[in-house]
PDB file of N, CA and C in Angstrom:
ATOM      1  N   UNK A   1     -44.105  13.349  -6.744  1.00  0.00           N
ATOM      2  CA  UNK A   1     -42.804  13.383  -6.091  1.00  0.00           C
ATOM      3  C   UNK A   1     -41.749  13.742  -7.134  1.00  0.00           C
ATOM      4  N   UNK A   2     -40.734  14.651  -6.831  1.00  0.00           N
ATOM      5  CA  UNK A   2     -39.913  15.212  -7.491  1.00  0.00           C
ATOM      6  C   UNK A   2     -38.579  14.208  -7.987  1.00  0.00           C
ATOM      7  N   UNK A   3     -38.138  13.974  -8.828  1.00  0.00           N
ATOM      8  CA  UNK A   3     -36.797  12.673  -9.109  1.00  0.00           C
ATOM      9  C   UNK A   3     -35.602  13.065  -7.918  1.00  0.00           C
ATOM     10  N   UNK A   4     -35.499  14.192  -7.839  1.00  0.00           N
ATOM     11  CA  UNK A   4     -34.898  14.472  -6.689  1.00  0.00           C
ATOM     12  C   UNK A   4     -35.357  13.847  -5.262  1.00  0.00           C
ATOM     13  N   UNK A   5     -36.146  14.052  -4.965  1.00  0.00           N
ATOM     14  CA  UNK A   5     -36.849  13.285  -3.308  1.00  0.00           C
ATOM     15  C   UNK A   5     -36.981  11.963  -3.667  1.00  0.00           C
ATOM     16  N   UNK A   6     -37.250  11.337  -5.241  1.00  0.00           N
ATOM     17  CA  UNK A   6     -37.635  10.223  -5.397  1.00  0.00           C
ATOM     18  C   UNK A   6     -35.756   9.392  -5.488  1.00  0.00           C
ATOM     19  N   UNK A   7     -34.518  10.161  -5.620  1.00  0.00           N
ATOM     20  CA  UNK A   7     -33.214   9.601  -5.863  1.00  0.00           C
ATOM     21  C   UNK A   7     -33.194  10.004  -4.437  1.00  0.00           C
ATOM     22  N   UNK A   8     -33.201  10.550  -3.624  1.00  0.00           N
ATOM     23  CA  UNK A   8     -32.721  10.652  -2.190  1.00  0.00           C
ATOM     24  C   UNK A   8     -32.877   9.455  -1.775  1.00  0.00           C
ATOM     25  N   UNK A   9     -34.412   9.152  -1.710  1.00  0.00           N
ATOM     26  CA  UNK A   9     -35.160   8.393  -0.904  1.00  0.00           C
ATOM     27  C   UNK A   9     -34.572   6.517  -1.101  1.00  0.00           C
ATOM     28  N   UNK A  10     -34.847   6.936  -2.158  1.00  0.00           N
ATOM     29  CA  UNK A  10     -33.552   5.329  -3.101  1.00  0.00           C
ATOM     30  C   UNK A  10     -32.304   5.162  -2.271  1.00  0.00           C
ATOM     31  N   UNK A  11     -31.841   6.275  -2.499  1.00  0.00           N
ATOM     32  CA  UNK A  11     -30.043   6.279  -1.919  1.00  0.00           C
ATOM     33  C   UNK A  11     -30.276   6.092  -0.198  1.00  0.00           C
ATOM     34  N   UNK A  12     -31.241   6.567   0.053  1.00  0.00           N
ATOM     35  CA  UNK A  12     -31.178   6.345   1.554  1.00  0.00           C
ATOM     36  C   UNK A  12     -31.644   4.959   1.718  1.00  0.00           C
ATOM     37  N   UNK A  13     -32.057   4.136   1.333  1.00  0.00           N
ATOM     38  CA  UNK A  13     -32.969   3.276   1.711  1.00  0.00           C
ATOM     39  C   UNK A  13     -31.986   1.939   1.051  1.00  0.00           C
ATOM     40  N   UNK A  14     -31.295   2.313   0.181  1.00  0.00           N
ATOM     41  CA  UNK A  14     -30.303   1.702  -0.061  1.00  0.00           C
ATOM     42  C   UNK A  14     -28.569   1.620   0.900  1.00  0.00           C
ATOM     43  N   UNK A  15     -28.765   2.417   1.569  1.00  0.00           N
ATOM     44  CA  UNK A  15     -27.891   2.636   2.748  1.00  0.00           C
ATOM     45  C   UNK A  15     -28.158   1.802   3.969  1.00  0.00           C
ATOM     46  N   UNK A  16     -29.709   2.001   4.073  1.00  0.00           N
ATOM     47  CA  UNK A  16     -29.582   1.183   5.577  1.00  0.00           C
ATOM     48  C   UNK A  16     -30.109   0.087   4.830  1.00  0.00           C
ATOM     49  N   UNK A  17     -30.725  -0.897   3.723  1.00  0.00           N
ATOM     50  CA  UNK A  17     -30.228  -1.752   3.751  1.00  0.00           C
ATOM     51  C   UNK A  17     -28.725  -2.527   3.802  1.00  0.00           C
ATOM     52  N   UNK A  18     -27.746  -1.784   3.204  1.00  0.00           N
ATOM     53  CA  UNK A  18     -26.322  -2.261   3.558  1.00  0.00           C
ATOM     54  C   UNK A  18     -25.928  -2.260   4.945  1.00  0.00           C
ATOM     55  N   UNK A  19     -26.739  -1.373   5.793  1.00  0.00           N
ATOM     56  CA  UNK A  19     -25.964  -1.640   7.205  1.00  0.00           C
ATOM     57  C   UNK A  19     -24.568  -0.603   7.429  1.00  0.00           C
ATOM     58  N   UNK A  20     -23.534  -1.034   7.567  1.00  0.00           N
ATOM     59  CA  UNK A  20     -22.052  -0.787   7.734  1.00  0.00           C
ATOM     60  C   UNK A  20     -21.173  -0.956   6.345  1.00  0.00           C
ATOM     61  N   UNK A  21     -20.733  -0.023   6.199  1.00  0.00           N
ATOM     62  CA  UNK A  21     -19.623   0.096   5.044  1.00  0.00           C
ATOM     63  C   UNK A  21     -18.411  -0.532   4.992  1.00  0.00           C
ATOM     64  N   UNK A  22     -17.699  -1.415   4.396  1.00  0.00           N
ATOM     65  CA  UNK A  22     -16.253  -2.045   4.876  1.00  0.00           C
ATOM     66  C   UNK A  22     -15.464  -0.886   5.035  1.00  0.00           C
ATOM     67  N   UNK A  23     -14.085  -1.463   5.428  1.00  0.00           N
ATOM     68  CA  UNK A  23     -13.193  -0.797   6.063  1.00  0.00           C
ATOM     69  C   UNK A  23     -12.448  -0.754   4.675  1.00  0.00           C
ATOM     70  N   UNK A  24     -11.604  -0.037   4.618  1.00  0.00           N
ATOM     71  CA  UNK A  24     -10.304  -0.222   3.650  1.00  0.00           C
ATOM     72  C   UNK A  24      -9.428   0.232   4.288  1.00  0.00           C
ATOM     73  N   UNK A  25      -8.159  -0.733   3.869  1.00  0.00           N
ATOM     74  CA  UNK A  25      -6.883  -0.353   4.743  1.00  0.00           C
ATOM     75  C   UNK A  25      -6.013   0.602   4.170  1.00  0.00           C
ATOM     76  N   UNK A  26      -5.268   1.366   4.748  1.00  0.00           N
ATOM     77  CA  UNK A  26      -4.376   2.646   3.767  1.00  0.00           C
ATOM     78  C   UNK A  26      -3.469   1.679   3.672  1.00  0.00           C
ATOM     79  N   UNK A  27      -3.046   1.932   2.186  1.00  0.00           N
ATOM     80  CA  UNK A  27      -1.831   1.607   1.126  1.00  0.00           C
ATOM     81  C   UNK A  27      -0.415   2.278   1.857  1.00  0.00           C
ATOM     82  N   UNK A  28      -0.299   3.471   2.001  1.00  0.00           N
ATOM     83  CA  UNK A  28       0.740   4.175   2.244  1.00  0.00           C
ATOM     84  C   UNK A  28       0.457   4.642   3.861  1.00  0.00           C
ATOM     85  N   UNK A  29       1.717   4.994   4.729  1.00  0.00           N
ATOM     86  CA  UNK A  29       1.506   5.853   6.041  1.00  0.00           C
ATOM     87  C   UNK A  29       3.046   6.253   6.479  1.00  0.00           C
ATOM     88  N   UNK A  30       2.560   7.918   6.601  1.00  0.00           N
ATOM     89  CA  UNK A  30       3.348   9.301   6.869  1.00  0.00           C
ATOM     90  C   UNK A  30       4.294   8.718   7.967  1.00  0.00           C
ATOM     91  N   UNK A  31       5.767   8.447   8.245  1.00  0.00           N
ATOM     92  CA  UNK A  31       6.726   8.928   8.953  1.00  0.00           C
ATOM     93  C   UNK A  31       7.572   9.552   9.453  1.00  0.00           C
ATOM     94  N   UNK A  32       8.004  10.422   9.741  1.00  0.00           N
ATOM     95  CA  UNK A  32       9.159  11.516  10.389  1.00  0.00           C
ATOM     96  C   UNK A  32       9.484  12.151   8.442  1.00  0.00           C
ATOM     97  N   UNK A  33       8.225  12.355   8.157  1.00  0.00           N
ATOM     98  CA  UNK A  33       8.423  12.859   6.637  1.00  0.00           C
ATOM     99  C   UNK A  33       8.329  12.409   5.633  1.00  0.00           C
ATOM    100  N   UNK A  34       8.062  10.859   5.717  1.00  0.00           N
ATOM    101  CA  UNK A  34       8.742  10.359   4.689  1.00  0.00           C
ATOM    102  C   UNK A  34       7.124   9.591   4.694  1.00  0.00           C
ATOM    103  N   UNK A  35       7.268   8.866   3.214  1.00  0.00           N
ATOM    104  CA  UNK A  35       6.003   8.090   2.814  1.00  0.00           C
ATOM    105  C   UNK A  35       6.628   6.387   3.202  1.00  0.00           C
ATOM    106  N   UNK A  36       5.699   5.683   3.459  1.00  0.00           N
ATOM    107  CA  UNK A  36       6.131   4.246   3.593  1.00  0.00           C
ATOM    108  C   UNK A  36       4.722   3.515   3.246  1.00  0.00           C
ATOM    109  N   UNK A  37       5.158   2.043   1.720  1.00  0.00           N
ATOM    110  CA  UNK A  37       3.858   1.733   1.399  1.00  0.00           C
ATOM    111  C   UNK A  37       3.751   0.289   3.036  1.00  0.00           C
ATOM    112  N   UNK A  38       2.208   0.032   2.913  1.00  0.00           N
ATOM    113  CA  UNK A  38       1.679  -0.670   3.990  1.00  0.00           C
ATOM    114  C   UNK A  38       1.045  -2.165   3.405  1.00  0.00           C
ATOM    115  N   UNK A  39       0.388  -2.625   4.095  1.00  0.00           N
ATOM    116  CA  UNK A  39      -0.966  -3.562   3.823  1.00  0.00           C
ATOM    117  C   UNK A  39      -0.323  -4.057   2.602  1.00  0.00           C
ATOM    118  N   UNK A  40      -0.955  -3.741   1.189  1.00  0.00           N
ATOM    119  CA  UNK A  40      -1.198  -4.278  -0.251  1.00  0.00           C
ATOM    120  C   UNK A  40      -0.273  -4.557  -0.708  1.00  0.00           C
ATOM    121  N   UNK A  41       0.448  -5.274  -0.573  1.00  0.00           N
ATOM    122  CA  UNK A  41       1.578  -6.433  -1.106  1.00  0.00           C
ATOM    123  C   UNK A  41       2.964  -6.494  -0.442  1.00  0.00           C
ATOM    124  N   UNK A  42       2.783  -6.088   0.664  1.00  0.00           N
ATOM    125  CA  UNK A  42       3.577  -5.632   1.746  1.00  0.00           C
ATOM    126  C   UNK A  42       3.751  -7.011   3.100  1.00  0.00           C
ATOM    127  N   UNK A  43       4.411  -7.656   3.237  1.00  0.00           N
ATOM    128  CA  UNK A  43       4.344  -8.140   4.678  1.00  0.00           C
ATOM    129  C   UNK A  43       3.869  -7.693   5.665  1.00  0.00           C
ATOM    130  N   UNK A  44       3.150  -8.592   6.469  1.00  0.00           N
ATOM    131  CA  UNK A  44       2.350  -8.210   7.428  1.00  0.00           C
ATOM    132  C   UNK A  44       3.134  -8.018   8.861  1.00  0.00           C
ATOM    133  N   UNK A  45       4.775  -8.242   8.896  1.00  0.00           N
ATOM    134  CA  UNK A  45       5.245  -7.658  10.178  1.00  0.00           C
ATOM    135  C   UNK A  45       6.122  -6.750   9.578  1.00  0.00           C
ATOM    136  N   UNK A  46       5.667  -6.396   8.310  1.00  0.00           N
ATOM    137  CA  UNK A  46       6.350  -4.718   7.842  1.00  0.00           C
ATOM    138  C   UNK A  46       5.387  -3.860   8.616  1.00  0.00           C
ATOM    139  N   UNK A  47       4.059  -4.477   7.718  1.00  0.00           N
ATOM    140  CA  UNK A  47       2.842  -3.433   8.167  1.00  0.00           C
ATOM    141  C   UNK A  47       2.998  -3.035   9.733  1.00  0.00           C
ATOM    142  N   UNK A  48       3.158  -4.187  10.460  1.00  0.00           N
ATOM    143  CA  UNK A  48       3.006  -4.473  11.859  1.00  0.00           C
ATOM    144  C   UNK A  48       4.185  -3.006  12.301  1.00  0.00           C
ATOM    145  N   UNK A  49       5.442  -3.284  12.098  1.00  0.00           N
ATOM    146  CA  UNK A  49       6.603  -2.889  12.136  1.00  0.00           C
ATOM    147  C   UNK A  49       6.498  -1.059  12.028  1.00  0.00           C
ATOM    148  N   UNK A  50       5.863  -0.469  10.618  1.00  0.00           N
ATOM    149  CA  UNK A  50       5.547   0.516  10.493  1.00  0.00           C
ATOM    150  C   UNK A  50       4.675   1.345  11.313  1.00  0.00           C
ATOM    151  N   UNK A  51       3.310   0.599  11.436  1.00  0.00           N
ATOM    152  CA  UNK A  51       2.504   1.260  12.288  1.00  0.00           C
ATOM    153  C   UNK A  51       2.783   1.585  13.939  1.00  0.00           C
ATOM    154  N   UNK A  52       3.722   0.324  14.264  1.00  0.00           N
ATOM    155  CA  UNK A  52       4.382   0.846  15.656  1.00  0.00           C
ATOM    156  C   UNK A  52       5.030   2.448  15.685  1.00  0.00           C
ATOM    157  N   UNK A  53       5.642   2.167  14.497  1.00  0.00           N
ATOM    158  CA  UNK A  53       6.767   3.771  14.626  1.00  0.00           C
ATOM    159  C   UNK A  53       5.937   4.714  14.152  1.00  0.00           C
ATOM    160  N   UNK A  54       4.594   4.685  13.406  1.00  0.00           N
ATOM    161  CA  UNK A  54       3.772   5.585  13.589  1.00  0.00           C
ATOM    162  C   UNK A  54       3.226   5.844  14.845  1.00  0.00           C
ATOM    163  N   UNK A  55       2.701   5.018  15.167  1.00  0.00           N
ATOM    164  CA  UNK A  55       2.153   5.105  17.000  1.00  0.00           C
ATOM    165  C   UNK A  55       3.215   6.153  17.903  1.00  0.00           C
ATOM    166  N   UNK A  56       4.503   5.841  17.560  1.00  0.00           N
ATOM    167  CA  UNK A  56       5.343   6.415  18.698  1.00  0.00           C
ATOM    168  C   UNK A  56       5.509   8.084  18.632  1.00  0.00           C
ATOM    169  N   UNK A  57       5.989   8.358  19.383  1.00  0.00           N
ATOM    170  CA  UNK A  57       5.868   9.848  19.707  1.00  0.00           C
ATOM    171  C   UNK A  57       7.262  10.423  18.856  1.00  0.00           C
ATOM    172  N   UNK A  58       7.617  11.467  18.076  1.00  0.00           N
ATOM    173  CA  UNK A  58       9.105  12.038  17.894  1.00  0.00           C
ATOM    174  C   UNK A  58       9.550  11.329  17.333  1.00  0.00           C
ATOM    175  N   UNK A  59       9.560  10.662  15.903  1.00  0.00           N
ATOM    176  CA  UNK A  59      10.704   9.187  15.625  1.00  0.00           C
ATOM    177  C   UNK A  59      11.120  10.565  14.467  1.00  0.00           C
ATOM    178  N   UNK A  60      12.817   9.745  14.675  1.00  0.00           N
ATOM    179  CA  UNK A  60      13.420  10.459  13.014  1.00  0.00           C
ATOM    180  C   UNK A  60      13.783   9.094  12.583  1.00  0.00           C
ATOM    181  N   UNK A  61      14.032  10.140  11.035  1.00  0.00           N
ATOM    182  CA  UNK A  61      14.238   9.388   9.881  1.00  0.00           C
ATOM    183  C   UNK A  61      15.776   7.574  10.190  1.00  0.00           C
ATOM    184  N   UNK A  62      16.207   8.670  10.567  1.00  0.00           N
ATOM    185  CA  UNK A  62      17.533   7.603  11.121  1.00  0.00           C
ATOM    186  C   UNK A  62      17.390   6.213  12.331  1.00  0.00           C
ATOM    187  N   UNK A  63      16.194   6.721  13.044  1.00  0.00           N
ATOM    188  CA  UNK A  63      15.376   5.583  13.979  1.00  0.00           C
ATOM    189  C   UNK A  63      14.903   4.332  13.123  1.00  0.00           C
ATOM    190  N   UNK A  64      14.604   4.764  11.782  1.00  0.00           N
ATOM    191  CA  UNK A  64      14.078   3.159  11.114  1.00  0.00           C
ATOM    192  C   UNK A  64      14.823   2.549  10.219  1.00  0.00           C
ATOM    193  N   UNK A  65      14.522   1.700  10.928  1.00  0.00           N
ATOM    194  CA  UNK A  65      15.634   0.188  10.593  1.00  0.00           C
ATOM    195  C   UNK A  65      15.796   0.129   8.847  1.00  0.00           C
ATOM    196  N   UNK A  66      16.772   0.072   8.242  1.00  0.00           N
ATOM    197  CA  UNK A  66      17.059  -0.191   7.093  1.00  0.00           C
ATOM    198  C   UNK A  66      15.882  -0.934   6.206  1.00  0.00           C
ATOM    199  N   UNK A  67      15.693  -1.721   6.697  1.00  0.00           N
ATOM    200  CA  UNK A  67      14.929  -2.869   6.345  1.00  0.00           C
ATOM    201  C   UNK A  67      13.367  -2.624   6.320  1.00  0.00           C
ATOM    202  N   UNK A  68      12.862  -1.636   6.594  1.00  0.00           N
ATOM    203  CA  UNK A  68      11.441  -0.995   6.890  1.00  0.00           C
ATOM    204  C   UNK A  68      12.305   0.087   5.634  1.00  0.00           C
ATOM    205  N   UNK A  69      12.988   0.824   5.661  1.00  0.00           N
ATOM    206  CA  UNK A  69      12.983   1.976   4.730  1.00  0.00           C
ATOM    207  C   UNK A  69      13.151   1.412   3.295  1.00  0.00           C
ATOM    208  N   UNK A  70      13.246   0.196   2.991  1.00  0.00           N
ATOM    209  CA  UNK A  70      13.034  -0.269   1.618  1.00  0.00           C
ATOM    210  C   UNK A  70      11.563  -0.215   1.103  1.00  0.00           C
ATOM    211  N   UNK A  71      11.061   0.113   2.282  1.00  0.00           N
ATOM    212  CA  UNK A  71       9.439   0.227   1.516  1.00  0.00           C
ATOM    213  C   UNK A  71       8.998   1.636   1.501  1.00  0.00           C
ATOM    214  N   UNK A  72      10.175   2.225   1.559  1.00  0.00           N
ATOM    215  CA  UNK A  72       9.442   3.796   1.476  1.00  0.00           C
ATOM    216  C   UNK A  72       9.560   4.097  -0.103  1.00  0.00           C
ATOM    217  N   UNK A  73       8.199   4.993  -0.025  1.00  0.00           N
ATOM    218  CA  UNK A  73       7.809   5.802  -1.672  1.00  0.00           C
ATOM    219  C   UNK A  73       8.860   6.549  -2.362  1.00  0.00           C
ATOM    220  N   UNK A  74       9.477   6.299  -3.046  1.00  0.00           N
ATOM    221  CA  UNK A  74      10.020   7.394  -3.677  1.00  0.00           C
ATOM    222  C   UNK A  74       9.621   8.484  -4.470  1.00  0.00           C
ATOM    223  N   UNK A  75       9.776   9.449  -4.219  1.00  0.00           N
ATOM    224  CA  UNK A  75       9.128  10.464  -5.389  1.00  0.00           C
ATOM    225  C   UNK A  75       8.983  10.300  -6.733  1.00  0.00           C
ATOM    226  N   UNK A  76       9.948  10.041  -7.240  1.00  0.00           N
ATOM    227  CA  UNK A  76       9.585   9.765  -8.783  1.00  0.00           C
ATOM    228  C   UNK A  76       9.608   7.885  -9.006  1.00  0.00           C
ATOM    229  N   UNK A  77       8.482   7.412  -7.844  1.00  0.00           N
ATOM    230  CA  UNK A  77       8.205   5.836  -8.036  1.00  0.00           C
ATOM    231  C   UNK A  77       6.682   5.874  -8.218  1.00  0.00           C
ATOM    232  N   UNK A  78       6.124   4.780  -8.762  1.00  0.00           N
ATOM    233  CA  UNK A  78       4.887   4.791  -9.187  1.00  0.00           C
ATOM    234  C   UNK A  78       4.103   3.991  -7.900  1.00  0.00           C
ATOM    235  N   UNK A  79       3.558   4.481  -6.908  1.00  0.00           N
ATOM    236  CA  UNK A  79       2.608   4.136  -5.675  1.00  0.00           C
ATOM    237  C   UNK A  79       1.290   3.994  -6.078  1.00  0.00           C
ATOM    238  N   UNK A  80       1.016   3.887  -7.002  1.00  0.00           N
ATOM    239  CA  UNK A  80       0.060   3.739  -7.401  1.00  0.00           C
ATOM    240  C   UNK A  80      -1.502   4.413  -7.597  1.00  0.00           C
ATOM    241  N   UNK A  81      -0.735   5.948  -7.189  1.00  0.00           N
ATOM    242  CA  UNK A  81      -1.425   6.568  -7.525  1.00  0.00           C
ATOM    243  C   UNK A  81      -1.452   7.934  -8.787  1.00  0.00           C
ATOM    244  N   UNK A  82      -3.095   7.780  -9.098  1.00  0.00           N
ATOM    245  CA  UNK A  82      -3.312   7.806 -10.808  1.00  0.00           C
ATOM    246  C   UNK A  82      -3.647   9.226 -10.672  1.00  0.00           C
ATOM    247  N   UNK A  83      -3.595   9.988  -9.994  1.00  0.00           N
ATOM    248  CA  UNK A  83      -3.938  11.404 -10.046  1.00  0.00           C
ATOM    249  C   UNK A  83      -2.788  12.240 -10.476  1.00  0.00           C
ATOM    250  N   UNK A  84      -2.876  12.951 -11.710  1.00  0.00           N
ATOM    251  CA  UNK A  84      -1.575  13.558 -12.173  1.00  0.00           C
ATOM    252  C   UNK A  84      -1.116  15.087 -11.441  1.00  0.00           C
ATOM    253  N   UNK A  85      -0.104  15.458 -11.477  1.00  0.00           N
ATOM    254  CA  UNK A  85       0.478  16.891 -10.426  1.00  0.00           C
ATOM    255  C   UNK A  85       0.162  17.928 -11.354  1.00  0.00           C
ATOM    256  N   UNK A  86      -0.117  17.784 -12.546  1.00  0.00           N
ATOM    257  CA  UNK A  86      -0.684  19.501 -13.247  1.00  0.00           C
ATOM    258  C   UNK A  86       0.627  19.740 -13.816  1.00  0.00           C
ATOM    259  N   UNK A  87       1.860  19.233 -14.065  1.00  0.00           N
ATOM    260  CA  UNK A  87       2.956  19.248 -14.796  1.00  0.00           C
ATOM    261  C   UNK A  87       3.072  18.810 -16.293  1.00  0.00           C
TER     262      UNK A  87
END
């Protein structure tokens, strides 16, 4: 048997022993343009709060409440993500 068929066979067999993969929740979610962080260190009737006005159909920027837009990303803020822009 080839290490190849013999690493497939591993990786597969190691899969359905795990069953189901967890979930992970998104950090950040897209609004009328704008970034807003979620979940990970965030209140949970922000989270709550946000994902409604994602759900809804047409929202602008001016529709969300002051108080929800304190958690939006700023461009030059660190969200925590480590992938650099090629600059």
């Amino acid at each position: 048997m080839s290490q190849d068929t013999e690493a497939t066979k591993l990786a597969q067999s190691a899969l359905e022993e795990r069953e189901t993969l967890d979930e992970v929740e998104p950090g950040v979610i897209g609004i009328a343009g704008h970034r807003f962080r979620i979940n990970y260190g965030v209140p949970q009737e922000v989270t709550d709060a946000l994902n409604a006005l994602y759900d809804q159909d047409e929202v602008k920027y001016e529709d969300i409440p002051d108080d929800l837009k304190a958690y939006e990303v700023k461009e030059d803020s660190n969200d925590g993500n480590t992938e650099k822009s090629g600059k």
